[in-house]
Structures are given as C-alpha cells and as structure tokens.
N, C-alpha and C. Protein backbone atom coordinates (compact mmCIF):
# COMPACT_ATOMS: atom_id res chain seq x y z
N UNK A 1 138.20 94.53 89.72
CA UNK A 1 137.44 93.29 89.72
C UNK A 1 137.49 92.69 91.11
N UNK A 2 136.02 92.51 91.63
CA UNK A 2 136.10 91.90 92.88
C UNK A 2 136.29 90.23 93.28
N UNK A 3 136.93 89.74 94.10
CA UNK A 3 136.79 88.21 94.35
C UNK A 3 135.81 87.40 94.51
N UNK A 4 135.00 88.60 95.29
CA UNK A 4 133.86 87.99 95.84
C UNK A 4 132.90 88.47 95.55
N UNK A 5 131.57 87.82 94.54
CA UNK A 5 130.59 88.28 94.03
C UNK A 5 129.40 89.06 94.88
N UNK A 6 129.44 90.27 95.16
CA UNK A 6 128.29 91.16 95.36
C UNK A 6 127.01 90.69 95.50
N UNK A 7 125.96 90.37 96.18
CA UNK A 7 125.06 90.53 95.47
C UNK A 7 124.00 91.20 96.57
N UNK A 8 123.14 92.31 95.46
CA UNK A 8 122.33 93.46 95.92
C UNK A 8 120.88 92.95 96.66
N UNK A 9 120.98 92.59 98.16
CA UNK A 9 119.75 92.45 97.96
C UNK A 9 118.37 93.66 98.39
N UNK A 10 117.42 93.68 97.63
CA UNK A 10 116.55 94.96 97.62
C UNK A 10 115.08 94.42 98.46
N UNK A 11 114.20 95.42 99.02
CA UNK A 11 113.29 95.43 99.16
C UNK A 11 112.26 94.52 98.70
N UNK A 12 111.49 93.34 99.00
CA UNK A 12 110.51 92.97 97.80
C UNK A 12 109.10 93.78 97.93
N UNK A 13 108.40 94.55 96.69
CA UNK A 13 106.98 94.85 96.74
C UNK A 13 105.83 94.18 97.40
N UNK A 14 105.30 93.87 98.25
CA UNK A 14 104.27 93.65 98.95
C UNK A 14 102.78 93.79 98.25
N UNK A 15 102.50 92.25 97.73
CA UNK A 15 101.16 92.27 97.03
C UNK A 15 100.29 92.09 97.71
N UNK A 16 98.97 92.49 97.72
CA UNK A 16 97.65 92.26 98.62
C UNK A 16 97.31 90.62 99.15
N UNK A 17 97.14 90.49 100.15
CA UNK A 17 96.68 89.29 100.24
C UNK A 17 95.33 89.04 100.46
N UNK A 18 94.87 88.25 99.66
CA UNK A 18 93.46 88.29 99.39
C UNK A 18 92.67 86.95 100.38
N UNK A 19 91.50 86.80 100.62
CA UNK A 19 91.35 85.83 100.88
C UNK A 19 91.13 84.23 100.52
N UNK A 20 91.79 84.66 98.94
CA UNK A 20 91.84 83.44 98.68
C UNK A 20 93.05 82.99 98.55
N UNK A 21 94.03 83.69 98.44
CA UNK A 21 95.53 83.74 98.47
C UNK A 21 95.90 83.35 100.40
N UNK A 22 95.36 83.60 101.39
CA UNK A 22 95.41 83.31 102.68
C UNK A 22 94.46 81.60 102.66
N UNK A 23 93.98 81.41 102.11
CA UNK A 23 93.31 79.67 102.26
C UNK A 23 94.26 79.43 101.56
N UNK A 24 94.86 79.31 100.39
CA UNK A 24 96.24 78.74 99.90
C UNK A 24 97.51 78.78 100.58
N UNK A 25 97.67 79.56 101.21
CA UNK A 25 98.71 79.52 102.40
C UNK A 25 98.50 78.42 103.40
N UNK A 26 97.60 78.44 103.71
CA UNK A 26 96.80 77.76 105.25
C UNK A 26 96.80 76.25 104.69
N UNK A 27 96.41 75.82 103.28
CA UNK A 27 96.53 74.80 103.14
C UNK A 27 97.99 73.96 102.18
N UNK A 28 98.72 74.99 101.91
CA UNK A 28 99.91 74.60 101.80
C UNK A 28 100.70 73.75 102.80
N UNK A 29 100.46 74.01 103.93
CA UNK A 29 101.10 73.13 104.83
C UNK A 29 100.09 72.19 105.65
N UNK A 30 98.89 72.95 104.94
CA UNK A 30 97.93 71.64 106.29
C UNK A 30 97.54 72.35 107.90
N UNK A 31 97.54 73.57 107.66
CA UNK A 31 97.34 74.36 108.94
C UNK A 31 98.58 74.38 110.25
N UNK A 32 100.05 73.91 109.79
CA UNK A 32 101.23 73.60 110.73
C UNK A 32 101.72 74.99 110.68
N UNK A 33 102.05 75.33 111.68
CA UNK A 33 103.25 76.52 111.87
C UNK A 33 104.11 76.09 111.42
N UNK A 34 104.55 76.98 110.52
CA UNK A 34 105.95 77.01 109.59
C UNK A 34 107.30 77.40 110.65
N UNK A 35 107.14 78.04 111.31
CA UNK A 35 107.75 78.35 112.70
C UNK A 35 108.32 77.43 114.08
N UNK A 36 107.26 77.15 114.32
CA UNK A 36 107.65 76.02 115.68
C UNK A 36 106.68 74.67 115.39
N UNK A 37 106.69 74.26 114.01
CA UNK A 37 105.65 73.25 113.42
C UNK A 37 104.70 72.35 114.76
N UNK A 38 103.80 73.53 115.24
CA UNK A 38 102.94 72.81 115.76
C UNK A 38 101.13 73.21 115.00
N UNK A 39 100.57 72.38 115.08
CA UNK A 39 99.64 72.66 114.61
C UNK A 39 98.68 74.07 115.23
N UNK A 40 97.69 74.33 114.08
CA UNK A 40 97.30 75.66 114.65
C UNK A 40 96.14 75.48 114.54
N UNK A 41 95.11 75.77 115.19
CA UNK A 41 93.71 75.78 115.75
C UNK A 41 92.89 76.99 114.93
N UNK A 42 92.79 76.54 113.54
CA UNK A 42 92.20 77.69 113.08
C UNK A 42 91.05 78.62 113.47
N UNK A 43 89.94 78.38 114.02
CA UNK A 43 88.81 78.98 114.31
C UNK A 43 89.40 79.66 116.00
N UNK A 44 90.23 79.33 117.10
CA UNK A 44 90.46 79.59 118.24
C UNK A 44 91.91 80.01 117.99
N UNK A 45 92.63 80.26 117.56
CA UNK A 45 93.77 80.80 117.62
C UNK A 45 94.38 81.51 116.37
N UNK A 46 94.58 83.12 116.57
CA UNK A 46 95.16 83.56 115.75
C UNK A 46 96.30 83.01 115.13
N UNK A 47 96.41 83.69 113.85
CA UNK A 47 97.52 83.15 112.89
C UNK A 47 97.65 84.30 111.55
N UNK A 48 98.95 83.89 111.13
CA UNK A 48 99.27 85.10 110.20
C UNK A 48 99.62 84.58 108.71
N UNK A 49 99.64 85.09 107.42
CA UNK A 49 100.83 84.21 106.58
C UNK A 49 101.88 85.07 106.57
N UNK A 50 102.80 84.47 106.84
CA UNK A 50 104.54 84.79 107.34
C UNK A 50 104.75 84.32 106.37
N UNK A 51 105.94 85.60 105.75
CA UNK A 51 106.68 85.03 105.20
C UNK A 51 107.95 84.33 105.84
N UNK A 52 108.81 83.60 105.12
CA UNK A 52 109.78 82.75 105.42
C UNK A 52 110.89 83.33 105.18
N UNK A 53 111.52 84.20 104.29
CA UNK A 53 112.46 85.26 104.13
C UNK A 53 112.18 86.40 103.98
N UNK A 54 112.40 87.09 105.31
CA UNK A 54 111.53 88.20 104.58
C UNK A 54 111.87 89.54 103.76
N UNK A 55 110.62 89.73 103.02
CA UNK A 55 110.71 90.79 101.75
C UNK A 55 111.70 91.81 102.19
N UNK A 56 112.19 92.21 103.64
CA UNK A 56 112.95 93.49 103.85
C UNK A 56 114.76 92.82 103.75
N UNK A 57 114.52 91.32 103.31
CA UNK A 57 115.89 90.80 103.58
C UNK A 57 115.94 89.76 101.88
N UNK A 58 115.04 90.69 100.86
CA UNK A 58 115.30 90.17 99.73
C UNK A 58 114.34 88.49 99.63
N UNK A 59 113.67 88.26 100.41
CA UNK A 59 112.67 87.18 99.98
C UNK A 59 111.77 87.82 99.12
N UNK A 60 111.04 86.41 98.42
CA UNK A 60 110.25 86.77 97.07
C UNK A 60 108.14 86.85 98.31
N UNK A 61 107.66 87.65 97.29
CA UNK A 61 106.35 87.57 97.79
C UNK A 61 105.39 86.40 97.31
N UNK A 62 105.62 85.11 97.04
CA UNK A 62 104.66 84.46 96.08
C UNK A 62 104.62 83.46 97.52
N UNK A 63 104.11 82.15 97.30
CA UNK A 63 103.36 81.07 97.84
C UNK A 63 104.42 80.41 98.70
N UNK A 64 105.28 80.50 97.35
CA UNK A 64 106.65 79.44 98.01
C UNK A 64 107.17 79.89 99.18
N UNK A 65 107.40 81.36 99.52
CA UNK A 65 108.04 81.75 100.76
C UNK A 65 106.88 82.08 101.58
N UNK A 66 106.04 81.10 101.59
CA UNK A 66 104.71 82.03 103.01
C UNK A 66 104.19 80.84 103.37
N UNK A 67 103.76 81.08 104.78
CA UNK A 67 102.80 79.70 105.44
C UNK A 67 102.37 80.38 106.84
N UNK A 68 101.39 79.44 107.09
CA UNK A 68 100.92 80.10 107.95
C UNK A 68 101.96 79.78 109.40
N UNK A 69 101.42 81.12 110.45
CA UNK A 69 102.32 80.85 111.71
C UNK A 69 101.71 81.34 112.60
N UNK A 70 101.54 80.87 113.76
CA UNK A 70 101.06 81.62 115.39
C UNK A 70 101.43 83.08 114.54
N UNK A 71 100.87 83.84 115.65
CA UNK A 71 100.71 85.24 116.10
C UNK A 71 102.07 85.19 116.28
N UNK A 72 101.64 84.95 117.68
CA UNK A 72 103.20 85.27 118.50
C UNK A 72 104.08 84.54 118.12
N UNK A 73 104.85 83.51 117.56
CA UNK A 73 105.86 83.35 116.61
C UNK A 73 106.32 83.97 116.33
N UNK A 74 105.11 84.90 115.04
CA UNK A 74 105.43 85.70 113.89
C UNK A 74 106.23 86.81 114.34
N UNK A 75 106.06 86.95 115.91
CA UNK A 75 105.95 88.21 116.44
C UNK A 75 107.83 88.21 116.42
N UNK A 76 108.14 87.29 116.93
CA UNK A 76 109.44 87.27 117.87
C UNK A 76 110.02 87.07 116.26
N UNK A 77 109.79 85.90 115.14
CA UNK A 77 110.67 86.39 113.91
C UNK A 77 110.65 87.79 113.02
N UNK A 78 109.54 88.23 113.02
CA UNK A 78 109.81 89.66 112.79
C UNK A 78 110.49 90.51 113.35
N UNK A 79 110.97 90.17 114.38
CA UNK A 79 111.30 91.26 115.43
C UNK A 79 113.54 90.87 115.03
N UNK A 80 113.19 89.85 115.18
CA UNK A 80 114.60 89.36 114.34
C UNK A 80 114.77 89.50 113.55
N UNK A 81 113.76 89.34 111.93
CA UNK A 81 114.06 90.06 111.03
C UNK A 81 114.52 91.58 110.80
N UNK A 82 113.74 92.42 111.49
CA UNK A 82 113.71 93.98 111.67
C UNK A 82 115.73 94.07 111.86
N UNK A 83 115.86 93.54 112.95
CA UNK A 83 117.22 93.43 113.97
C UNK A 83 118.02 92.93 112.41
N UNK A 84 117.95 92.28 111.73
CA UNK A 84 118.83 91.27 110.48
C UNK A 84 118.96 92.26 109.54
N UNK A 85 117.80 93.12 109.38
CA UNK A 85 117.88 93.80 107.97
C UNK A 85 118.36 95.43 108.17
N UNK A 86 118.15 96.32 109.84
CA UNK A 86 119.01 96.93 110.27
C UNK A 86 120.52 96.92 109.92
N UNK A 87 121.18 95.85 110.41
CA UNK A 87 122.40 95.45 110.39
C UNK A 87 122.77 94.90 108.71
N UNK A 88 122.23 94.93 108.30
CA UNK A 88 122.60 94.84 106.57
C UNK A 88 122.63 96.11 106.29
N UNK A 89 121.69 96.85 106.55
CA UNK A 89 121.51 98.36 105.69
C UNK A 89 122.77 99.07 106.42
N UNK A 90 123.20 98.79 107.48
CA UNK A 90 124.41 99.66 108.27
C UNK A 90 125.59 99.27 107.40
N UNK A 91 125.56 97.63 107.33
CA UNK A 91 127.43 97.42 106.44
C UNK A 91 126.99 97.44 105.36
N UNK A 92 126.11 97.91 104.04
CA UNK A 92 126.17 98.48 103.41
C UNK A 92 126.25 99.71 102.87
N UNK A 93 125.83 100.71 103.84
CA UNK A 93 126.15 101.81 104.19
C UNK A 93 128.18 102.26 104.29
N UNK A 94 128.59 101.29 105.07
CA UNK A 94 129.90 101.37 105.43
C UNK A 94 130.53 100.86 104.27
N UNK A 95 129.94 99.66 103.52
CA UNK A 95 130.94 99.38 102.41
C UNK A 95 130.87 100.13 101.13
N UNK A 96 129.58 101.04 101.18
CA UNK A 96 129.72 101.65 99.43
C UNK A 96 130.62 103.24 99.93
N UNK A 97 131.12 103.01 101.26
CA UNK A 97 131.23 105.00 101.88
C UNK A 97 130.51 105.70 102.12
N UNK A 98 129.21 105.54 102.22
CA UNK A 98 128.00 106.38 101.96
C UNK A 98 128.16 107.02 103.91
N UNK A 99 128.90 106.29 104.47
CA UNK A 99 128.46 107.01 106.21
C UNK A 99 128.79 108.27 106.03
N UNK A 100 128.34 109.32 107.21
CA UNK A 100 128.88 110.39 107.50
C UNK A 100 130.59 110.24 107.70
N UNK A 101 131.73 111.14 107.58
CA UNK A 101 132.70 110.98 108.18
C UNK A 101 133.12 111.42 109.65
N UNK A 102 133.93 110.10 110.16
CA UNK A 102 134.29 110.29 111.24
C UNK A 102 134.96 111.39 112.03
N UNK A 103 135.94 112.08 111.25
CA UNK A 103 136.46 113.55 110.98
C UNK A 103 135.92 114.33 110.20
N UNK A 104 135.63 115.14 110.63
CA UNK A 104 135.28 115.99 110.23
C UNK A 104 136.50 116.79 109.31
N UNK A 105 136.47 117.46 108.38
CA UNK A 105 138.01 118.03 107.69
C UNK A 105 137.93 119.21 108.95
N UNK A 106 139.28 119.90 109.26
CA UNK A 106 139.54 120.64 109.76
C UNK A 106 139.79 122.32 109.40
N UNK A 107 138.74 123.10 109.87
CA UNK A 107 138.41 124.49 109.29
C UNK A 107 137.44 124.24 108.32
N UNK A 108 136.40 123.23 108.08
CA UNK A 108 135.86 122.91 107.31
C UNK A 108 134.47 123.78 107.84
N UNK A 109 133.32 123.78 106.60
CA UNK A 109 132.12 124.20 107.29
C UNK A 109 131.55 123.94 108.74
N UNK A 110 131.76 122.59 109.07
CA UNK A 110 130.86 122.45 110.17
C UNK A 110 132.18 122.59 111.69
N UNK A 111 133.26 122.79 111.39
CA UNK A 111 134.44 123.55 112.59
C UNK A 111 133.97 125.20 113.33
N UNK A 112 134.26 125.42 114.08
CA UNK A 112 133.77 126.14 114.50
C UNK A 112 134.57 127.02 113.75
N UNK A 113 135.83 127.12 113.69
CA UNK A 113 136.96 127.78 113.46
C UNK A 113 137.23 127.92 111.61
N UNK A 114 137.88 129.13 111.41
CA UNK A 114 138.12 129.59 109.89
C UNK A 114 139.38 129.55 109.65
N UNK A 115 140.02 129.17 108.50
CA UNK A 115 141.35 129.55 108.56
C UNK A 115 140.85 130.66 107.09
N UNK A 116 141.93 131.66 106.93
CA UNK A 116 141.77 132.93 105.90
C UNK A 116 142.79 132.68 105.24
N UNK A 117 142.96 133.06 103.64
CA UNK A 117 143.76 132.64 102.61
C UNK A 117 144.97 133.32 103.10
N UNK A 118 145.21 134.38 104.25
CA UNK A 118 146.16 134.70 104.64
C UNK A 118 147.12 133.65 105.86
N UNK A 119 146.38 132.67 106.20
CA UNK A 119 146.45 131.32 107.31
C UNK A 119 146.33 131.90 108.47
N UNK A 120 145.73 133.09 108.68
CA UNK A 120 145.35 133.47 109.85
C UNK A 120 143.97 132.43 109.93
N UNK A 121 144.14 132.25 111.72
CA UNK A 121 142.96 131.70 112.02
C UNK A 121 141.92 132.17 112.77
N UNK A 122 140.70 132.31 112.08
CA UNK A 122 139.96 133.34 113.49
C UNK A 122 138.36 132.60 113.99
N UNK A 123 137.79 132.55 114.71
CA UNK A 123 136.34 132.42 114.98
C UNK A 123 135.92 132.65 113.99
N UNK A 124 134.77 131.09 113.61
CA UNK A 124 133.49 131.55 112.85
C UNK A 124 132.43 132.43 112.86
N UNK A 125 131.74 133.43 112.24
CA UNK A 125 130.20 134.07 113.09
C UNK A 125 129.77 133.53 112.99
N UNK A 126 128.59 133.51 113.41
CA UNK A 126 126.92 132.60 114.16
C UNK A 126 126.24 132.87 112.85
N UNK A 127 126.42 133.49 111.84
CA UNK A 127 125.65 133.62 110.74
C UNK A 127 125.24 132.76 109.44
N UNK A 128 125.30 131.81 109.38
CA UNK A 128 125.69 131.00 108.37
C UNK A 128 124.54 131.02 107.33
C-alpha cells in the first residue's frame, strides 16, 4: 500500500474542431488571449484555440480547457508543454522499471563474452 496516491495521467483523444466549436472558443473569452491576456485582432492577426492543459499532460478536450491565443504564444506554450510531458513519460518510465538496464548481466546475451557450463570462458561468434 502506497502513501502517496498515484495518479495515471493518459493521453486525451482529440475531437475535431469545427467551426462552430472555434466561434465558441473565440467568444468564451471575448476574443482575449488566454495566454498573455491581450486582446486579439481577429480579422489581422492569427490565432489558435489552445488548449489550457494540455491533452498530452492529461487535460480534458471540451470548452472549459480552450480559448483562444496568438499564434506565437501558442507556439512557445506548446513547446513547453512538449518539454513537460517528455519529462513525465521519462519518470514514469523509471518508476514502473520499465527502462533498459544500466548493467547489463554479465556473460549475458548482449556481452561479448560466454561463460560454458564447464565456467570456462571463451569469445562469443558473430553468429547470432
């Protein structure tokens, strides 16, 4: 039994965004970057709906986590996200054991070297 409660977070599915699902975004906040809350110039300046947690770090896909944001915002929090959810998938990797091992066992398949049920030790062949 652990102390400290686990919890798994997974991938979220990625639903289409439609264009009427993108005007509900846009007017959820009133056309403000959710990001660096400055207003955004809809017809002259690109814009995205961002999510706010994102789906690769266990945010949900619906309304509540999305608004609109600059381009380039979006750009530099994705790019942090990517970097956030890397570094999750690594110490989870390390905490279930799942890494490669650091040692290799010794005389093992990938050693160059054999030991024989007699404990003689000799060169592997190239044949595997």
């Amino acid at each position: 039994m652990s102390i400290v409660e686990v919890e798994d977070t997974t991938t979220t599915v990625r639903r289409k965004l439609t264009p009427h699902r993108r005007l509900q975004v846009w007017e959820k906040t009133g056309g403000t970057c959710v990001l660096c809350q400055r207003r955004i110039d809809g017809p002259r300046e690109r814009w995205i709906a961002e999510h706010i947690r994102a789906l690769e770090l266990g945010g949900a896909d619906d309304l509540d986590n999305m608004g609109p944001a600059h381009e380039e915002c979006a750009l530099v929090k994705t790019q942090d996200d990517h970097r956030r959810a890397a570094k999750a998938k690594r110490q989870k990797i390390q905490y279930i054991g799942a890494e490669a091992p650091k040692r290799p066992l010794p005389f093992g398949k990938g050693s160059p070297w054999k030991r024989k049920i007699s404990g003689q030790i000799i060169l592997r062949r190239g044949d595997r």
